[in-house]
Each structure stands twice: as structure tokens, then as C-alpha cells.
C-alpha atoms as a PDB file:
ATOM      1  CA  UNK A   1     -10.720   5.174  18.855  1.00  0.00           C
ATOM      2  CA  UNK A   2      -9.833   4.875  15.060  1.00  0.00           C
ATOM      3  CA  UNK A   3      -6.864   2.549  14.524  1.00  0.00           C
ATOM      4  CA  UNK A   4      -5.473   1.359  10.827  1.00  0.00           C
ATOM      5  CA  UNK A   5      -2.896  -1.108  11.422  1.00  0.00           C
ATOM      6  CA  UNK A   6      -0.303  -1.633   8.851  1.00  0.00           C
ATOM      7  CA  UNK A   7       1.676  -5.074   7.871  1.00  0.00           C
ATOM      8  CA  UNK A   8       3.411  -7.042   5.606  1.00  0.00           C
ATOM      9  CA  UNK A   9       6.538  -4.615   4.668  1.00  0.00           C
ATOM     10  CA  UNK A  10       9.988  -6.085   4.397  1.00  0.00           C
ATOM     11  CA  UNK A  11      12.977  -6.174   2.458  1.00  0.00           C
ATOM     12  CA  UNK A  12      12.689  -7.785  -1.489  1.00  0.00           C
ATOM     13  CA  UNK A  13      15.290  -8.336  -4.294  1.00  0.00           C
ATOM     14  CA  UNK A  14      13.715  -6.516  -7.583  1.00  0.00           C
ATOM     15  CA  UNK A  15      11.478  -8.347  -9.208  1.00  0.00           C
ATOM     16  CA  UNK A  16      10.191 -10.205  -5.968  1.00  0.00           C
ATOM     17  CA  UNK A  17       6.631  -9.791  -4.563  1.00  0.00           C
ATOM     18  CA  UNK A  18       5.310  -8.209  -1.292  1.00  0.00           C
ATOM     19  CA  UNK A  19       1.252  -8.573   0.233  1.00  0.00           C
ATOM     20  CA  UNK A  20       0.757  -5.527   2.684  1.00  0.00           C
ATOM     21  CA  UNK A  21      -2.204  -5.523   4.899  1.00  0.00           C
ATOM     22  CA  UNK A  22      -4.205  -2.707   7.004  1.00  0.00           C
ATOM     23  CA  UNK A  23      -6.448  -3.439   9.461  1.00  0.00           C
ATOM     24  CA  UNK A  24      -9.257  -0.775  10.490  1.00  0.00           C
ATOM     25  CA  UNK A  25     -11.217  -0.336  13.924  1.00  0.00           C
ATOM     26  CA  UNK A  26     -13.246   1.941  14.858  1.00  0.00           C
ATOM     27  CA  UNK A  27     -14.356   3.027  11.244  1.00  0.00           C
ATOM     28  CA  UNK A  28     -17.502   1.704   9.330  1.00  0.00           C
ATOM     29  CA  UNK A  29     -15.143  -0.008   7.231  1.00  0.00           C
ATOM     30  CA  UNK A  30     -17.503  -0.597   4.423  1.00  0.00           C
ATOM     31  CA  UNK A  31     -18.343   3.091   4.126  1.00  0.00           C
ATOM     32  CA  UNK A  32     -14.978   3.972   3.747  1.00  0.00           C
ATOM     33  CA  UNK A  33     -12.874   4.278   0.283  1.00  0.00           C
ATOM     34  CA  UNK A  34      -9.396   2.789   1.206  1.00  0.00           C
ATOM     35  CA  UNK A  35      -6.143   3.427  -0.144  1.00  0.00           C
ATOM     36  CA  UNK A  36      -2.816   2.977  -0.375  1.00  0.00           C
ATOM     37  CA  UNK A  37       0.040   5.495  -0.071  1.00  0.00           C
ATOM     38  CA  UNK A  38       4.185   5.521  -0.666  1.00  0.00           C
ATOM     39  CA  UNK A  39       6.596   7.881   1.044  1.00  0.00           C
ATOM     40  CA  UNK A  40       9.730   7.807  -0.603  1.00  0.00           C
ATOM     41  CA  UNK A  41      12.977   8.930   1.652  1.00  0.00           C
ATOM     42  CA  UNK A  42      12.779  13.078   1.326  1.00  0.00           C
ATOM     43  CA  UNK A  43       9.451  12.470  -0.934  1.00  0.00           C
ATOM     44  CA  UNK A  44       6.044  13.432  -0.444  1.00  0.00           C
ATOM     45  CA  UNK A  45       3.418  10.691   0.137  1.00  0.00           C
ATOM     46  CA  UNK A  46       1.982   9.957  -3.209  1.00  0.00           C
ATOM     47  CA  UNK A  47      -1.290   7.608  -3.753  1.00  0.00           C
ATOM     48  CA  UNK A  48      -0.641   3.944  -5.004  1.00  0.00           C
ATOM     49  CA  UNK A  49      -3.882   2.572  -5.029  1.00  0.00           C
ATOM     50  CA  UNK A  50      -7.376   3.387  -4.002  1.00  0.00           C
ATOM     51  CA  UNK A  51     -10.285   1.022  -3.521  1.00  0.00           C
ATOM     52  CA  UNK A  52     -13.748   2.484  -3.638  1.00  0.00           C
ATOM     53  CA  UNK A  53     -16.628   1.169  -1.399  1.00  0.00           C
ATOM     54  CA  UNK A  54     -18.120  -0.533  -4.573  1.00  0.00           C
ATOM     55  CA  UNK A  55     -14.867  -2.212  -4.736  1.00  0.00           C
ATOM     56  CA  UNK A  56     -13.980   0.265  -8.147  1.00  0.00           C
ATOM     57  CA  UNK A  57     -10.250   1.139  -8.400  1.00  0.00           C
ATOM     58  CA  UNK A  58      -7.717   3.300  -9.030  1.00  0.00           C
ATOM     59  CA  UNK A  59      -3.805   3.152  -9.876  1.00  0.00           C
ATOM     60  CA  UNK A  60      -1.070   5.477 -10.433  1.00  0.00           C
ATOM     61  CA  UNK A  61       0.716   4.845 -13.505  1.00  0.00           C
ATOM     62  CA  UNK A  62       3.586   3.982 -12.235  1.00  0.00           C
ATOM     63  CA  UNK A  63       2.246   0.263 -10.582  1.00  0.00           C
ATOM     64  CA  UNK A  64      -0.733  -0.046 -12.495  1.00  0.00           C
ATOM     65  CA  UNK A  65      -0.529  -3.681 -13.919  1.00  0.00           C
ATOM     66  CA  UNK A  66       1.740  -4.679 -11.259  1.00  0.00           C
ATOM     67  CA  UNK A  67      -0.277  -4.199  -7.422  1.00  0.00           C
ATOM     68  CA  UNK A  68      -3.301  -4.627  -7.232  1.00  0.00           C
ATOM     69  CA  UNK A  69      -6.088  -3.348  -4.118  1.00  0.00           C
ATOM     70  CA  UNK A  70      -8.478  -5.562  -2.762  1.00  0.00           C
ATOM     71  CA  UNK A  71     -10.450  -5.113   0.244  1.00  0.00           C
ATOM     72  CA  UNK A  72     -12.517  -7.817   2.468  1.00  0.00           C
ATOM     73  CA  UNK A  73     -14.962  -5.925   4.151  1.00  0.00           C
ATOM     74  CA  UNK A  74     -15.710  -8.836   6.569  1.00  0.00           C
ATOM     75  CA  UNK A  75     -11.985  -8.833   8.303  1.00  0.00           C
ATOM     76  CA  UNK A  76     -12.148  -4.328   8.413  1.00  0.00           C
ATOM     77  CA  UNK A  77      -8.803  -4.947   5.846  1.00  0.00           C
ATOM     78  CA  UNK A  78      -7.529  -4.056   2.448  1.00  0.00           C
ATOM     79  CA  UNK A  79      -4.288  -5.177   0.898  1.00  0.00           C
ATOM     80  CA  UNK A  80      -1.813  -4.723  -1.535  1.00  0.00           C
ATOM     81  CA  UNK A  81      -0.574  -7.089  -3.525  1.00  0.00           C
ATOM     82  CA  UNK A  82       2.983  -5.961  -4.785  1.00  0.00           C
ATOM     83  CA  UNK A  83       4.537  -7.907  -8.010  1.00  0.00           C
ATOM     84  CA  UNK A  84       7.794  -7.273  -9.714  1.00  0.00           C
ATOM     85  CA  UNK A  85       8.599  -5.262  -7.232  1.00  0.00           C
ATOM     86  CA  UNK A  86      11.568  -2.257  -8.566  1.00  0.00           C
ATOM     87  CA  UNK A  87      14.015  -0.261  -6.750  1.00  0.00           C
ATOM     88  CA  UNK A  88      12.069   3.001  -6.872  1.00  0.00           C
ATOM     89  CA  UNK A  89       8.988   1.035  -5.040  1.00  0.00           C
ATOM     90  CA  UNK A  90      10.959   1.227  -1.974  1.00  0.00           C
ATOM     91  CA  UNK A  91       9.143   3.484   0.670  1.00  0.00           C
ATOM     92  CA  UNK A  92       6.606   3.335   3.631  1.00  0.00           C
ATOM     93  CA  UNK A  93       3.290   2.172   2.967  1.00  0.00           C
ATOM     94  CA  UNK A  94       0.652   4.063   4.652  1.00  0.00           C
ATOM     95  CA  UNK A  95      -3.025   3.313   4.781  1.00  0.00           C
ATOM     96  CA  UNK A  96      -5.668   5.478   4.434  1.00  0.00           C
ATOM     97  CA  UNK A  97      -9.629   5.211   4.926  1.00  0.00           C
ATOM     98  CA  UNK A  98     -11.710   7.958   3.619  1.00  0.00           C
ATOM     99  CA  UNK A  99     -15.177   8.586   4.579  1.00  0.00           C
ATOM    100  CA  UNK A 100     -18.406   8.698   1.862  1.00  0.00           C
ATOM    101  CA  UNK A 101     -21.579  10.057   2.347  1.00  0.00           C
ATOM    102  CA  UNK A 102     -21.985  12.294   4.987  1.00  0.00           C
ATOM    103  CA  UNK A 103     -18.752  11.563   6.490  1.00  0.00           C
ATOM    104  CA  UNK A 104     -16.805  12.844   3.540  1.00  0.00           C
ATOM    105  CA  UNK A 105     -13.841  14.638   4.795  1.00  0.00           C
ATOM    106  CA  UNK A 106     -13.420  12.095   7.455  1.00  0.00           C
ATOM    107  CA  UNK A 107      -9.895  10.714   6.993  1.00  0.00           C
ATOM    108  CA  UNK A 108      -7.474   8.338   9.424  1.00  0.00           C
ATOM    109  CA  UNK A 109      -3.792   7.388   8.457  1.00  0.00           C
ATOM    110  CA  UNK A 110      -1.783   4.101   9.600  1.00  0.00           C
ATOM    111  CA  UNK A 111       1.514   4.227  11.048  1.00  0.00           C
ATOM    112  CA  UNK A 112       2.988   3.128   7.623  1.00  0.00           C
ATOM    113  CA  UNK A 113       5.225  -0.436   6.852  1.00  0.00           C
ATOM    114  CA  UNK A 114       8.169  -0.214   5.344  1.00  0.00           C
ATOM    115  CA  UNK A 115       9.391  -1.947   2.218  1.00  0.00           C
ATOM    116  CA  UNK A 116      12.131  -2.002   0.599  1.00  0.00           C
ATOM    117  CA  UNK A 117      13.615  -2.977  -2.748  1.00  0.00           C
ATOM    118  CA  UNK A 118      16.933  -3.792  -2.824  1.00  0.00           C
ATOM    119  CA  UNK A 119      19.387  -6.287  -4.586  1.00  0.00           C
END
């Protein structure tokens, strides 16, 4: 059973900083790229971050400079560290693993944590 447990979310004036956490089971954690995705209110879910297994990453534009990815492949968990945090941040969080190798294609979502920016 594949779990990716999401944490850290809250509410933060602009400007403030946030640390989200996601806990995998049931994945080969270390074989898996992880990543970060925001929902917006009536939004799509957009990437914010991915980590690759090699511990590479990638940002969209719109954070890069600000969070930063970082997994710990010992604990099955990658984070997010969110600085200067802005009002259009707010969202859920989801996590997302993402198989390499042969199990490419092989995706699993988290429930999603919310954060949100307000003053």
C-alpha cells in the first residue's frame, strides 16, 4: 500500500517562511524522482519543485531562488523549504513520487497540505 503523507502547511504573513514535508511508504523511495505541486483555488495543479534521484533539481520560475527541494532518502521524505513566502503562493501542496527505470509511469499523489499566505 503506497502512502505519501503530507505536512507542514499553515497559515503565514507574506514574507514569512513555511518547511513542508512528505513522507513515502511503500515506494522504493530512492528510485523515485519527487516533487512538489500547488493547487491554487479554481487552478490547475502546477509543479513547484522536482528533485531527481541524483538529487538534480528543478524550479518553476515563479519560486526559483526562494524554495528549495531536498530529499533524505534515509527517512522515505522530501521537503520544501518555503522563504518569502507571497500571497499568490497560497494553495495545497501535493506530493508526488515518480518512478525511474523500469517503473517509469509509476506515479502516487499525497493528500495535499494547505498553506496559506495571508496578511
Amino acid at each position: 500500500q503506497v502512502q505519501l503523507v503530507e505536512s507542514g502547511g499553515g497559515l503565514v504573513q507574506p514574507g514569512g517562511s513555511l518547511k513542508l514535508s512528505c513522507t513515502a511508504s511503500g515506494i522504493d523511495f530512492s528510485r523515485n524522482y519527487m516533487g512538489w505541486y500547488r493547487q491554487a483555488p479554481g487552478d490547475q495543479r502546477d509543479m513547484v519543485a522536482v528533485i531527481a534521484t541524483g538529487g538534480g533539481t528543478n524550479y518553476a520560475d515563479y519560486v526559483n531562488g526562494r524554495f528549495f527541494i531536498t530529499r533524505n532518502n534515509a527517512k522515505n521524505t522530501v521537503y520544501l523549504q518555503m522563504n518569502n513566502l507571497r500571497l499568490e503562493d497560497t494553495g495545497v501542496y501535493y506530493c508526488k513520487s515518480m518512478g525511474v527505470g523500469r517503473n517509469q509511469g509509476n506515479t502516487h499523489w499525497g493528500q495535499g497540505t494547505e498553506v496559506t499566505v495571508s496578511s
